[in-house]
C-alpha atoms as a PDB file:
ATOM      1  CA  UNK A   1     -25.367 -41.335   7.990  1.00  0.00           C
ATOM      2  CA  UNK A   2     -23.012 -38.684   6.416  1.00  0.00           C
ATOM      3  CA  UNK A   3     -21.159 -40.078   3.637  1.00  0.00           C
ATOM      4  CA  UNK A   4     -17.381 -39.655   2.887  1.00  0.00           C
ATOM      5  CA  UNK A   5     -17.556 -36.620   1.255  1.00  0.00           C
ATOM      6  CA  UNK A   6     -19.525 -34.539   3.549  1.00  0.00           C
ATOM      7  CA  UNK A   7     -17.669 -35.674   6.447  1.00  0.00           C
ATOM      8  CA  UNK A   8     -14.534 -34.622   4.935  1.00  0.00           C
ATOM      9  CA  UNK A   9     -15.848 -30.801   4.265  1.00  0.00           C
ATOM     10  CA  UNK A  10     -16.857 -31.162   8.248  1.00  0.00           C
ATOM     11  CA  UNK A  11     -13.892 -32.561   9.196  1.00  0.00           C
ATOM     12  CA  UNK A  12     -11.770 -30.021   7.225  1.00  0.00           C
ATOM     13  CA  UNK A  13     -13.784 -27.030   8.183  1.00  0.00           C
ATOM     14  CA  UNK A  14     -12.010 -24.259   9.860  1.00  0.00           C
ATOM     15  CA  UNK A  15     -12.939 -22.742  13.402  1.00  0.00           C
ATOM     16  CA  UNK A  16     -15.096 -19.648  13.157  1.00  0.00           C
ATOM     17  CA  UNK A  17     -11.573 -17.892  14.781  1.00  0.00           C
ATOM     18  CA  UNK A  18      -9.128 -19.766  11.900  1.00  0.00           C
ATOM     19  CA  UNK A  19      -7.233 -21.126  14.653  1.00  0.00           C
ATOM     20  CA  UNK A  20      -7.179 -24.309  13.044  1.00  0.00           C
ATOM     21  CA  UNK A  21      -5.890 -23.526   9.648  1.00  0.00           C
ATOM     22  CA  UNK A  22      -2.999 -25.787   8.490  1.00  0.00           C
ATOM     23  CA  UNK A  23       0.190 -23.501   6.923  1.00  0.00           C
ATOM     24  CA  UNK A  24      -1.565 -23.592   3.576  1.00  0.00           C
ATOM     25  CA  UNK A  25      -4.585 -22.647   4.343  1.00  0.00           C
ATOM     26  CA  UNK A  26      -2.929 -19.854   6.402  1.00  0.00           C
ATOM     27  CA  UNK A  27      -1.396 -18.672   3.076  1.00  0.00           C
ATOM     28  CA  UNK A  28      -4.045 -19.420   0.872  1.00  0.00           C
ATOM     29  CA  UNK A  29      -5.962 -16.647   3.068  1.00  0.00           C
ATOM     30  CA  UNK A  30      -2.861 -14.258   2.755  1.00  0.00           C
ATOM     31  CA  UNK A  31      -3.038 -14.602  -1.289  1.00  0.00           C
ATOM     32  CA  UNK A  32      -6.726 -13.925  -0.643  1.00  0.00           C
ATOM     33  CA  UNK A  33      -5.886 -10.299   0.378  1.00  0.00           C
ATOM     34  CA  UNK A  34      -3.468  -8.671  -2.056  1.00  0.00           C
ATOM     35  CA  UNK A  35      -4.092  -6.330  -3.944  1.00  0.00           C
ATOM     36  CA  UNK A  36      -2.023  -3.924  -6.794  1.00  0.00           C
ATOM     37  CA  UNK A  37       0.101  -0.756  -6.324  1.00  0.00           C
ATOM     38  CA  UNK A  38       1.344   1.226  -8.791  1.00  0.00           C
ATOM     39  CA  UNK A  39       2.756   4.642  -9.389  1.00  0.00           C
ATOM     40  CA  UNK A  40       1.639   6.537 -12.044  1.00  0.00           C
ATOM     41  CA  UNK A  41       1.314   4.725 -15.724  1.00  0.00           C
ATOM     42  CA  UNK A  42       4.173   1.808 -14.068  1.00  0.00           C
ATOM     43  CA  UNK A  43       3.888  -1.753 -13.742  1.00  0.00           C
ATOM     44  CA  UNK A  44       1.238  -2.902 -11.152  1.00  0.00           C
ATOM     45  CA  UNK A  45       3.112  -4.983  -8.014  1.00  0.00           C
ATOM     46  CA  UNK A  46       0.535  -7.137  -6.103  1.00  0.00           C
ATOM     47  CA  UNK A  47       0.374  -6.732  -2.223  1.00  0.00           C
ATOM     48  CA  UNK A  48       0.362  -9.929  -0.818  1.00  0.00           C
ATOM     49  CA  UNK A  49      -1.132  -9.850   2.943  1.00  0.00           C
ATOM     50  CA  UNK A  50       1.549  -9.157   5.325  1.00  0.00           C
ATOM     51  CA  UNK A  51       3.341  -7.101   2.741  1.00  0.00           C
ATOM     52  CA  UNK A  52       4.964  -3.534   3.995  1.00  0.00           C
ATOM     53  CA  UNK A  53       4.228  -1.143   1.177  1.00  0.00           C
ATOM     54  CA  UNK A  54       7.135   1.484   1.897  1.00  0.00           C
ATOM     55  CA  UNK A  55       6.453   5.492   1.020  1.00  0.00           C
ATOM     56  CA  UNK A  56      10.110   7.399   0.276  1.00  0.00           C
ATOM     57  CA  UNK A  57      11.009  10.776   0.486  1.00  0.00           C
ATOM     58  CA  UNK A  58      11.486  11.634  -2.571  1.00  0.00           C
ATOM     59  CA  UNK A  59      13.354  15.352  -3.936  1.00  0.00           C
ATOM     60  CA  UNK A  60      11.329  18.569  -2.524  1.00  0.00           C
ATOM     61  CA  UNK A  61       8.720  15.888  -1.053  1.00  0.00           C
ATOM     62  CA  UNK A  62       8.203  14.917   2.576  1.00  0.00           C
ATOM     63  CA  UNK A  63       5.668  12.224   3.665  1.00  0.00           C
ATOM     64  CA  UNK A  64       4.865  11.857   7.227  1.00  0.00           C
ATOM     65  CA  UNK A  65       2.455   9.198   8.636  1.00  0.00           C
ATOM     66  CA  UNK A  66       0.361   9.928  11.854  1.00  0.00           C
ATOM     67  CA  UNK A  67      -1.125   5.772  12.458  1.00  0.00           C
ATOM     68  CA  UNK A  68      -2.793   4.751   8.854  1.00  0.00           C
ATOM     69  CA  UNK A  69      -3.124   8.287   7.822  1.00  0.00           C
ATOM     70  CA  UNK A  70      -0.507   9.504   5.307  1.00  0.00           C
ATOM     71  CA  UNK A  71       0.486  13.341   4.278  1.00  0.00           C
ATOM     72  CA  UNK A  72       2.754  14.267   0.750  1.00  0.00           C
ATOM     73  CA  UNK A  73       3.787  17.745   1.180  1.00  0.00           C
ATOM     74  CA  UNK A  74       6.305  19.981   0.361  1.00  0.00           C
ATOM     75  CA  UNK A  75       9.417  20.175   1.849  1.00  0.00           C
ATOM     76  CA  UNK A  76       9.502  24.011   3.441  1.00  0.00           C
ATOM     77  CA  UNK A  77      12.575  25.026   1.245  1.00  0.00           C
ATOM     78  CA  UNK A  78      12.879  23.552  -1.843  1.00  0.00           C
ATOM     79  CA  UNK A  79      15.401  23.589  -4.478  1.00  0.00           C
ATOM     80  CA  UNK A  80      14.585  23.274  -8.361  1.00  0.00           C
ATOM     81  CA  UNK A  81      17.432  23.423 -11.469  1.00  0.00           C
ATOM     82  CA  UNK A  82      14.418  25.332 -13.901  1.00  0.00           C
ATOM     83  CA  UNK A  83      11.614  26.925 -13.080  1.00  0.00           C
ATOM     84  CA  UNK A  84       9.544  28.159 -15.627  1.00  0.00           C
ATOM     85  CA  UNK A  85       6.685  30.940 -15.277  1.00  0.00           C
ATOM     86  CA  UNK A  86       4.050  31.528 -18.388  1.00  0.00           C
ATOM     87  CA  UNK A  87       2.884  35.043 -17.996  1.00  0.00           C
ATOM     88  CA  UNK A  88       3.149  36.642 -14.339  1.00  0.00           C
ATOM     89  CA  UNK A  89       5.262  36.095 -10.971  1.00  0.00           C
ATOM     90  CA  UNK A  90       3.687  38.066  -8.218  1.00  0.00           C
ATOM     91  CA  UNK A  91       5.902  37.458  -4.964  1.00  0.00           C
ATOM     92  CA  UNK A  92       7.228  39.993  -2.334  1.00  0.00           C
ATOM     93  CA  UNK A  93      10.162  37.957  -2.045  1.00  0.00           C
ATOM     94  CA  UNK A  94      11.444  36.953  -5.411  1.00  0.00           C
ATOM     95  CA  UNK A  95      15.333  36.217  -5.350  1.00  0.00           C
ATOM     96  CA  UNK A  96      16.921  35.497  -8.668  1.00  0.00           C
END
């Protein structure tokens, strides 16, 4: 005979699927799966599952997204207030 305890953890138990899980437990598995973003030396923001982490544009920068693969590039013309060069420019093209 199983005694009370045992037949609770039984009786609780969720399908192999999780298609039993009560609201809690439904969240409990959400807060299970965050994890931390951060940019740079920031503060870190946990990512609770189901969160939409959002990538901006940002000046001179593109980001494009082709399914779960993301690119940070460039934009093709840029504009800068100060641009400083140490020792050498070597361009066909320079306009000043």
């Amino acid at each position: 005979k199983l005694d009370d305890t045992t037949k609770a953890k039984i009786d609780n138990a969720a399908d192999q699927d999780l298609s039993n899980l009560t609201p809690d437990g439904k969240k409990q598995v959400k807060d299970l799966a965050a994890w931390n973003v951060v940019a740079n030396n920031g503060t870190a923001e946990k990512v609770l599952g189901g969160d939409t982490v959002k990538y901006i544009n940002g000046d001179n920068i593109v980001i494009t997204q082709s399914g779960k693969d993301f690119t940070f590039a460039t934009k093709p013309d840029v504009t800068f207030n100060t641009v400083t060069a140490n020792d050498t420019i070597t361009a066909p093209k320079v306009k000043a």
